[in-house]
N, C-alpha and C. Protein backbone atom coordinates (compact mmCIF):
# COMPACT_ATOMS: atom_id res chain seq x y z
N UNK A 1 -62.75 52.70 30.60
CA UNK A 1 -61.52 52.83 31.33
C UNK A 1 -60.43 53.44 30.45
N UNK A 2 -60.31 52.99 29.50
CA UNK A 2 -59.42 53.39 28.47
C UNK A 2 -59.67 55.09 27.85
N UNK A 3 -60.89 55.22 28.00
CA UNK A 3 -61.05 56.54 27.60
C UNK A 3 -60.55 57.78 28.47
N UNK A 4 -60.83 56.99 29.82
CA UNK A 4 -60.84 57.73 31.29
C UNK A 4 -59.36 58.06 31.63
N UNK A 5 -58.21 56.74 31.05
CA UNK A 5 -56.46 57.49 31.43
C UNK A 5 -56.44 58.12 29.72
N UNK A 6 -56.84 57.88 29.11
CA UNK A 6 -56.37 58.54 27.86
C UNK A 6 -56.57 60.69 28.34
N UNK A 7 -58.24 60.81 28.81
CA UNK A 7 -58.39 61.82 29.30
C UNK A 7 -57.53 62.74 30.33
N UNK A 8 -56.58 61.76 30.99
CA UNK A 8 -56.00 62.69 32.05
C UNK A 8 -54.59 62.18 31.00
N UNK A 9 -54.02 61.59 30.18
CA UNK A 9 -52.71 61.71 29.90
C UNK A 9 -52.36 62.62 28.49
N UNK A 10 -53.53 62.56 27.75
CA UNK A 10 -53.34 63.66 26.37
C UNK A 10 -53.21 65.61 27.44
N UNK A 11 -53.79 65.59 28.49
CA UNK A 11 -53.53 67.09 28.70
C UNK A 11 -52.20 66.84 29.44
N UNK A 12 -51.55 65.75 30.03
CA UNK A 12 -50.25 65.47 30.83
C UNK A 12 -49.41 65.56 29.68
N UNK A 13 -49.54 65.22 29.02
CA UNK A 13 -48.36 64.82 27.55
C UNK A 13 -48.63 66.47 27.04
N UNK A 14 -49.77 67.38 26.76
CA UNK A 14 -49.68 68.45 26.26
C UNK A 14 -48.54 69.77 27.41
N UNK A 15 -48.90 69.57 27.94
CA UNK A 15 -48.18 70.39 29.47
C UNK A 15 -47.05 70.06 29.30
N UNK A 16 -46.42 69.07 28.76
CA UNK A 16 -45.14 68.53 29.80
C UNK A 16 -44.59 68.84 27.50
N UNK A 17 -44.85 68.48 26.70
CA UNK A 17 -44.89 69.39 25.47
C UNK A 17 -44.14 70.98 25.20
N UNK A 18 -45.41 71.76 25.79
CA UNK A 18 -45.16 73.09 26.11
C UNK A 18 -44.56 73.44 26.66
N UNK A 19 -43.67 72.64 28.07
CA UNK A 19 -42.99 73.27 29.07
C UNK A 19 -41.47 72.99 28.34
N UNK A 20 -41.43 72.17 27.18
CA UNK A 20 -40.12 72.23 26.87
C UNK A 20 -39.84 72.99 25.76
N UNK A 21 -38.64 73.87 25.66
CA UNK A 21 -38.48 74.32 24.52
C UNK A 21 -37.32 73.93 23.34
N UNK A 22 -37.80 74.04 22.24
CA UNK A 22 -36.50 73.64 21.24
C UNK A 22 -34.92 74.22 21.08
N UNK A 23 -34.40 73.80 20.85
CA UNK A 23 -33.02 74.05 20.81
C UNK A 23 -33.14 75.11 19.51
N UNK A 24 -32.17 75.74 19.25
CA UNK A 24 -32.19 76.52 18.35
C UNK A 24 -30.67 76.61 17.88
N UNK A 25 -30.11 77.65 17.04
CA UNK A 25 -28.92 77.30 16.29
C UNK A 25 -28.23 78.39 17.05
N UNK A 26 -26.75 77.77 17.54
CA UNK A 26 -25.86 78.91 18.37
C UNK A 26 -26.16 80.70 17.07
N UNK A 27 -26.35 81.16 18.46
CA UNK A 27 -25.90 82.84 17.80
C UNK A 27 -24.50 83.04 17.88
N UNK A 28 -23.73 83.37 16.72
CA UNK A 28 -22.67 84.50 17.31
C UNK A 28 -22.08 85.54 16.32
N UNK A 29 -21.74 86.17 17.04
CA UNK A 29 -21.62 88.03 16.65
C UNK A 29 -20.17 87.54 15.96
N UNK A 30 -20.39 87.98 14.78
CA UNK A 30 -19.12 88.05 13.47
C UNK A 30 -18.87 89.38 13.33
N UNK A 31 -17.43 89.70 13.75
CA UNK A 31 -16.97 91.02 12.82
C UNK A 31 -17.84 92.14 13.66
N UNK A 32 -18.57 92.59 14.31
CA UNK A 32 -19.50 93.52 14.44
C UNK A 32 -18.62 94.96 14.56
N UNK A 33 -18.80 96.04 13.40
CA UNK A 33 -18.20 96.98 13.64
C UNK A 33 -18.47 97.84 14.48
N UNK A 34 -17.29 98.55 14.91
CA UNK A 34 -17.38 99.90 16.62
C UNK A 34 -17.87 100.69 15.75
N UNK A 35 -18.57 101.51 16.72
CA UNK A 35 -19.04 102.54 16.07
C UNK A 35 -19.25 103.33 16.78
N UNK A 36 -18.31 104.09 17.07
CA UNK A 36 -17.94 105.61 17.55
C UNK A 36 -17.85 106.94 17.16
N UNK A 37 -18.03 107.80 17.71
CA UNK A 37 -17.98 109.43 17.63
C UNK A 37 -16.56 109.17 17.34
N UNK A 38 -15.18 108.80 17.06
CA UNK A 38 -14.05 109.21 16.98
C UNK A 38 -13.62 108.10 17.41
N UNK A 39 -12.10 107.74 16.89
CA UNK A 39 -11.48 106.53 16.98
C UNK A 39 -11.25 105.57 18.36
N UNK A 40 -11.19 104.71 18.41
CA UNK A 40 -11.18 104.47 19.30
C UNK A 40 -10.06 103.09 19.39
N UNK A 41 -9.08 103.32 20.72
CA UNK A 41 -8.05 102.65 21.04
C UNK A 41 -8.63 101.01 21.83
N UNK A 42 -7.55 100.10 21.52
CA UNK A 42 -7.67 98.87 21.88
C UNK A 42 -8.10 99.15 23.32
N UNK A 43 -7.63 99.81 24.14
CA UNK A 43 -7.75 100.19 26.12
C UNK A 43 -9.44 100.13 25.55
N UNK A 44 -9.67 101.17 24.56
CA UNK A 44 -11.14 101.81 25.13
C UNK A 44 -12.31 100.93 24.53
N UNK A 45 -11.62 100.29 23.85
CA UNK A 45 -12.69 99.02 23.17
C UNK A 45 -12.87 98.00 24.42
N UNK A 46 -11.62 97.44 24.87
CA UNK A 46 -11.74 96.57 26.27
C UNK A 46 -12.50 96.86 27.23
N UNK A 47 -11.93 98.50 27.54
CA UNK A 47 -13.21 98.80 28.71
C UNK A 47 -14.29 98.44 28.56
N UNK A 48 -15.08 98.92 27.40
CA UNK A 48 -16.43 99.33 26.72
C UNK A 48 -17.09 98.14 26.95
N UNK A 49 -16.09 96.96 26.46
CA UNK A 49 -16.83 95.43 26.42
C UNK A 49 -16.97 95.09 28.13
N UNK A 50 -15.64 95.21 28.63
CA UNK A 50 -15.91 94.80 30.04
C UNK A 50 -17.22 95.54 30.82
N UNK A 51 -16.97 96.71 30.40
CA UNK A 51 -18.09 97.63 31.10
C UNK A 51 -19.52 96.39 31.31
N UNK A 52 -19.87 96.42 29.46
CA UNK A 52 -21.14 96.25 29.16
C UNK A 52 -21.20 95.21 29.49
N UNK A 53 -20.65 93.61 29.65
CA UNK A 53 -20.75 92.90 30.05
C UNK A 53 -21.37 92.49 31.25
N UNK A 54 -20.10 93.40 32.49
CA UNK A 54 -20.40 92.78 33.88
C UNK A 54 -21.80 93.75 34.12
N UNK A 55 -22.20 94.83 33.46
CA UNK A 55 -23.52 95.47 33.86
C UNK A 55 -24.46 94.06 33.70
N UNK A 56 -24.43 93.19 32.99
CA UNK A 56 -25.25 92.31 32.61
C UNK A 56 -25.22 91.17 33.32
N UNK A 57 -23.99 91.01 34.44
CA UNK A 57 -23.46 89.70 35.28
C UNK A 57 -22.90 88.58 34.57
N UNK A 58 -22.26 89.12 33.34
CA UNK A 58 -21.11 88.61 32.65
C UNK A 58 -19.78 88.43 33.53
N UNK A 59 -19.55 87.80 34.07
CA UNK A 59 -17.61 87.31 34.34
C UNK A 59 -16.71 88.04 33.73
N UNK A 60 -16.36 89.18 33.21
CA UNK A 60 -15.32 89.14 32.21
C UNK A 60 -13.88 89.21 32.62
N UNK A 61 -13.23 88.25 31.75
CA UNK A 61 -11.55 87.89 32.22
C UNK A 61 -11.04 88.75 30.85
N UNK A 62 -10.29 89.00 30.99
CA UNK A 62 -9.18 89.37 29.73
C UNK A 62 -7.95 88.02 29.79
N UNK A 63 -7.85 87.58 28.53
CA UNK A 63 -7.04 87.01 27.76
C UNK A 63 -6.32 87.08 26.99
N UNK A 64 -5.66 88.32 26.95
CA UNK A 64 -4.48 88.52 26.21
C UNK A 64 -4.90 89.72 25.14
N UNK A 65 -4.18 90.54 24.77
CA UNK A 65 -4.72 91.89 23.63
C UNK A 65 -5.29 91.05 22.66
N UNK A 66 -6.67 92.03 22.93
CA UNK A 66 -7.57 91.64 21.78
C UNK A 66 -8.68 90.45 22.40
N UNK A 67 -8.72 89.89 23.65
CA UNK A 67 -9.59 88.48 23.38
C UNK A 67 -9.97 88.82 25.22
N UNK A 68 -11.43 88.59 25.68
CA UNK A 68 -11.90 88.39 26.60
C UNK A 68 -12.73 86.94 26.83
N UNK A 69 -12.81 86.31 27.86
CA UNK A 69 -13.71 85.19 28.25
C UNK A 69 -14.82 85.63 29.00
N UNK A 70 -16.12 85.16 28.67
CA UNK A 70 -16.94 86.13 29.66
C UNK A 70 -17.85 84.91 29.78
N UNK A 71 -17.93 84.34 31.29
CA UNK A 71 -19.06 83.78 32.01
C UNK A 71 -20.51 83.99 32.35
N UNK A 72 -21.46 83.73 32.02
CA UNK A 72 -22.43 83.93 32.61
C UNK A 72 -22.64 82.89 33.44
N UNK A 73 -23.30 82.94 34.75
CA UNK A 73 -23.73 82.06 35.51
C UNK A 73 -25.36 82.20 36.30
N UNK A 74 -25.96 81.32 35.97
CA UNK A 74 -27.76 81.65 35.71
C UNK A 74 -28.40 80.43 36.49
N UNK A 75 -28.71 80.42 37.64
CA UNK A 75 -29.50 79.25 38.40
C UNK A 75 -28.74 78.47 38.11
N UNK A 76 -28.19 77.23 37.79
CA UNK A 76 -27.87 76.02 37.49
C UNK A 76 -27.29 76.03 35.81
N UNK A 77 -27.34 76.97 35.53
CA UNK A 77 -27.24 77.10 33.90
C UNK A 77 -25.28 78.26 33.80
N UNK A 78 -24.95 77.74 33.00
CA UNK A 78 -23.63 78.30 32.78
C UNK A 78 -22.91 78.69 31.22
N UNK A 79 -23.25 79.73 30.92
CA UNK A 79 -22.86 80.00 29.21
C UNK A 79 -20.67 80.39 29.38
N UNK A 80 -20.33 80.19 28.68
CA UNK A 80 -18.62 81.00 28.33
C UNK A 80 -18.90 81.46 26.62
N UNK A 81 -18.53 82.34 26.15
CA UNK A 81 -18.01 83.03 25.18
C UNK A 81 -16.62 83.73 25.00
N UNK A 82 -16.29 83.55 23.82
CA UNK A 82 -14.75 84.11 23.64
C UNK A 82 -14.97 85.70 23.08
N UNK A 83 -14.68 86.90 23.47
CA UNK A 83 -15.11 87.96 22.86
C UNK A 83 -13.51 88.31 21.99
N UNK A 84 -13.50 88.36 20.68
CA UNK A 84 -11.98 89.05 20.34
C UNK A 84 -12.35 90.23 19.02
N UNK A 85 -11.71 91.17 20.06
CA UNK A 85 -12.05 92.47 18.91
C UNK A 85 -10.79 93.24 18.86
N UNK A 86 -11.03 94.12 18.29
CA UNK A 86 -9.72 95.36 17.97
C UNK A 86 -10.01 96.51 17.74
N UNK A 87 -9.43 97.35 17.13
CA UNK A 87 -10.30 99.15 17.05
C UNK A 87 -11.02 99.24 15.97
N UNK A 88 -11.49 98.02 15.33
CA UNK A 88 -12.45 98.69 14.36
C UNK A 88 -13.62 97.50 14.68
N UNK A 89 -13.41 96.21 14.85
CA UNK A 89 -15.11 95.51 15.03
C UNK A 89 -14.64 94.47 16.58
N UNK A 90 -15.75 93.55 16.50
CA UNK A 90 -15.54 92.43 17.48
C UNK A 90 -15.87 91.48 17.45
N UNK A 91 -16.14 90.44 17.54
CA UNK A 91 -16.76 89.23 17.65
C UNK A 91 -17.24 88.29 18.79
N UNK A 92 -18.16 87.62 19.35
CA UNK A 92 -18.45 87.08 20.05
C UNK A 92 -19.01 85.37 20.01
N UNK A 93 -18.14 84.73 19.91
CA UNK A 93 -18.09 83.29 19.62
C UNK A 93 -18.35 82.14 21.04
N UNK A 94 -19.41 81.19 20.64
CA UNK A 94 -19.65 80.06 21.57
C UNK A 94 -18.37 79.31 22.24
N UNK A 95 -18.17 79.01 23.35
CA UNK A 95 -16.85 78.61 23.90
C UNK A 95 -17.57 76.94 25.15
N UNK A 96 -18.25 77.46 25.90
CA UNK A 96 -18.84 75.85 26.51
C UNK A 96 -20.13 76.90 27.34
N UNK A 97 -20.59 75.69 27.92
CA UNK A 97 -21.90 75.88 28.55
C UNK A 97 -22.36 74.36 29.21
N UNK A 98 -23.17 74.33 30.14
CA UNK A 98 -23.68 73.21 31.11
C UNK A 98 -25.08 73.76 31.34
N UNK A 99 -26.04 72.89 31.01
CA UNK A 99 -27.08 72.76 31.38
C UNK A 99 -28.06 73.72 30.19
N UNK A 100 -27.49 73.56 29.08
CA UNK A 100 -28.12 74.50 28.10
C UNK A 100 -28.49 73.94 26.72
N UNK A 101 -28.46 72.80 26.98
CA UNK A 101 -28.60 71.17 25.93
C UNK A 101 -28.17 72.02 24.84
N UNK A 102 -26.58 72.26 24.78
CA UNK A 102 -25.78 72.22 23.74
C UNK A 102 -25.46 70.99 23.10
N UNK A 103 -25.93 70.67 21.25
CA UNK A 103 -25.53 69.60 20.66
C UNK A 103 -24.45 69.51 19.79
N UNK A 104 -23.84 70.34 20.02
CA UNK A 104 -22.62 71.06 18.55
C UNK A 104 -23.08 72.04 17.22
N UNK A 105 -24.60 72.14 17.40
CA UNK A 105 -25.02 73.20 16.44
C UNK A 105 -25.89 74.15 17.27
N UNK A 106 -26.59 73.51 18.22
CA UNK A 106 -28.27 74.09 18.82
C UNK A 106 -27.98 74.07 20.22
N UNK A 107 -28.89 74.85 20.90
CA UNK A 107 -28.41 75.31 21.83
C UNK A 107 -29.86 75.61 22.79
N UNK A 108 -30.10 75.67 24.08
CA UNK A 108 -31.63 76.29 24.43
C UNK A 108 -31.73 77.83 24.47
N UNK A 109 -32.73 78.55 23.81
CA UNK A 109 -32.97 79.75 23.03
C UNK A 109 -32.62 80.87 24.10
N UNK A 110 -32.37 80.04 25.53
CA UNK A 110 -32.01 81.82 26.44
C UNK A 110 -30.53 82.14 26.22
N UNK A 111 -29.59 80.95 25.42
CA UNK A 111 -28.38 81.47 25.53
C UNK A 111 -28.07 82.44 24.27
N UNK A 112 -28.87 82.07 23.29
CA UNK A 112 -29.54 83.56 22.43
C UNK A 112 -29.44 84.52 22.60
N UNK A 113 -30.37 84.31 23.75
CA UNK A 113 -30.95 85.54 23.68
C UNK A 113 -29.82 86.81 25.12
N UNK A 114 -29.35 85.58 25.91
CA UNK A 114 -28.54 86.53 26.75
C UNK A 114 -26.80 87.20 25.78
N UNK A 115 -26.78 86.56 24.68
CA UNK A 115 -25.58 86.81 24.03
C UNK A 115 -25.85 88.05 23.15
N UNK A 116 -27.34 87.65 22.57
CA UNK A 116 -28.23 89.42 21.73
C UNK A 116 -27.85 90.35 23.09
N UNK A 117 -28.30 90.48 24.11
CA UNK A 117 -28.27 91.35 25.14
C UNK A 117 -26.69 91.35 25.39
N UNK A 118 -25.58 90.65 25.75
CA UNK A 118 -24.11 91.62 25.51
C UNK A 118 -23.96 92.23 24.28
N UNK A 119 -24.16 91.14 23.30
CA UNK A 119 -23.74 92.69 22.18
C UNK A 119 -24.41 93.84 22.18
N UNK A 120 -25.99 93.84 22.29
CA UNK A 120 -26.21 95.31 22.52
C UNK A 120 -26.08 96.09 23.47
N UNK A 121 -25.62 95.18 24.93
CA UNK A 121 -24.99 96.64 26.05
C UNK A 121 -23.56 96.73 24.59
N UNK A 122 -22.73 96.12 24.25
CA UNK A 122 -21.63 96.31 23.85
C UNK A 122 -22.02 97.56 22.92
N UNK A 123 -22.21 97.25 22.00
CA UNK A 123 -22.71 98.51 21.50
C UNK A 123 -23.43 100.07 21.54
N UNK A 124 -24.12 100.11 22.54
CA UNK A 124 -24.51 100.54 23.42
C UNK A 124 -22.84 101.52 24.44
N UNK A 125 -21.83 101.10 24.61
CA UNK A 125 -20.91 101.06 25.66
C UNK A 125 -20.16 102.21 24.64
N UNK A 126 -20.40 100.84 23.18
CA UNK A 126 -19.25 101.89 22.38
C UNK A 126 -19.57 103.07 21.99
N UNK A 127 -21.11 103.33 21.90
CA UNK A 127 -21.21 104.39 20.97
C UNK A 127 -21.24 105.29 21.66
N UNK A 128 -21.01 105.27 23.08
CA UNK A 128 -20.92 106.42 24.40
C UNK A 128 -19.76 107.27 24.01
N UNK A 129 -18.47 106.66 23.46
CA UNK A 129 -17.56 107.38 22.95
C UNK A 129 -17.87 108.17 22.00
């Protein structure tokens, strides 16, 4: 008998294992320099970010020269980031999130990975100039 639930709960316990994934350590974009064909003005840095953002179903609000808030909203899952840049780099810093077992360091690995994907539309936006 004992052998017989052990048999159906070691592959229940392996499944239910695998289906979860680890937290990982917040990403965020420090300093990242523009990098343009030719200088480029605070207007055209804003655009560039807003552009690349909402292509991605980013929220983006503007908050004052220099600083955007940008929402993602994902099934039941909800990331915010603070974007603040100027005409030469930018940054993209953790701000809140629900449903993304944020612990104050770690985070679940899609908010990673959707924050890798704005900075590179961002980059991507800028170097169009």
């Amino acid at each position: 008998m004992k052998l017989g639930i052990l048999k159906i709960l070691v592959p229940a316990i392996a499944l239910l294992v695998v289906g979860c994934r680890a937290s990982t350590p917040v990403y965020d974009v420090q300093s990242a320099p523009i990098v343009a064909s030719r200088a480029l003005s605070l207007a055209d840095v804003e655009r560039s970010i807003r552009v690349a953002g909402a292509g991605l179903g980013w929220q983006m609000v503007p908050r004052g020269a220099g600083s955007i808030e940008a929402t993602l909203l994902l099934r039941d899952h909800r990331a915010v980031v603070d974007i603040k840049y100027d005409a030469k780099s930018y940054s993209i810093k953790y701000k809140d999130s629900s449903n993304l077992q944020y612990d104050g360091s770690t985070i679940h690995p899609n908010y990673n990975g959707w924050v890798q994907n704005l900075d590179k539309a961002i980059r991507a936006s800028l170097t169009a100039y």
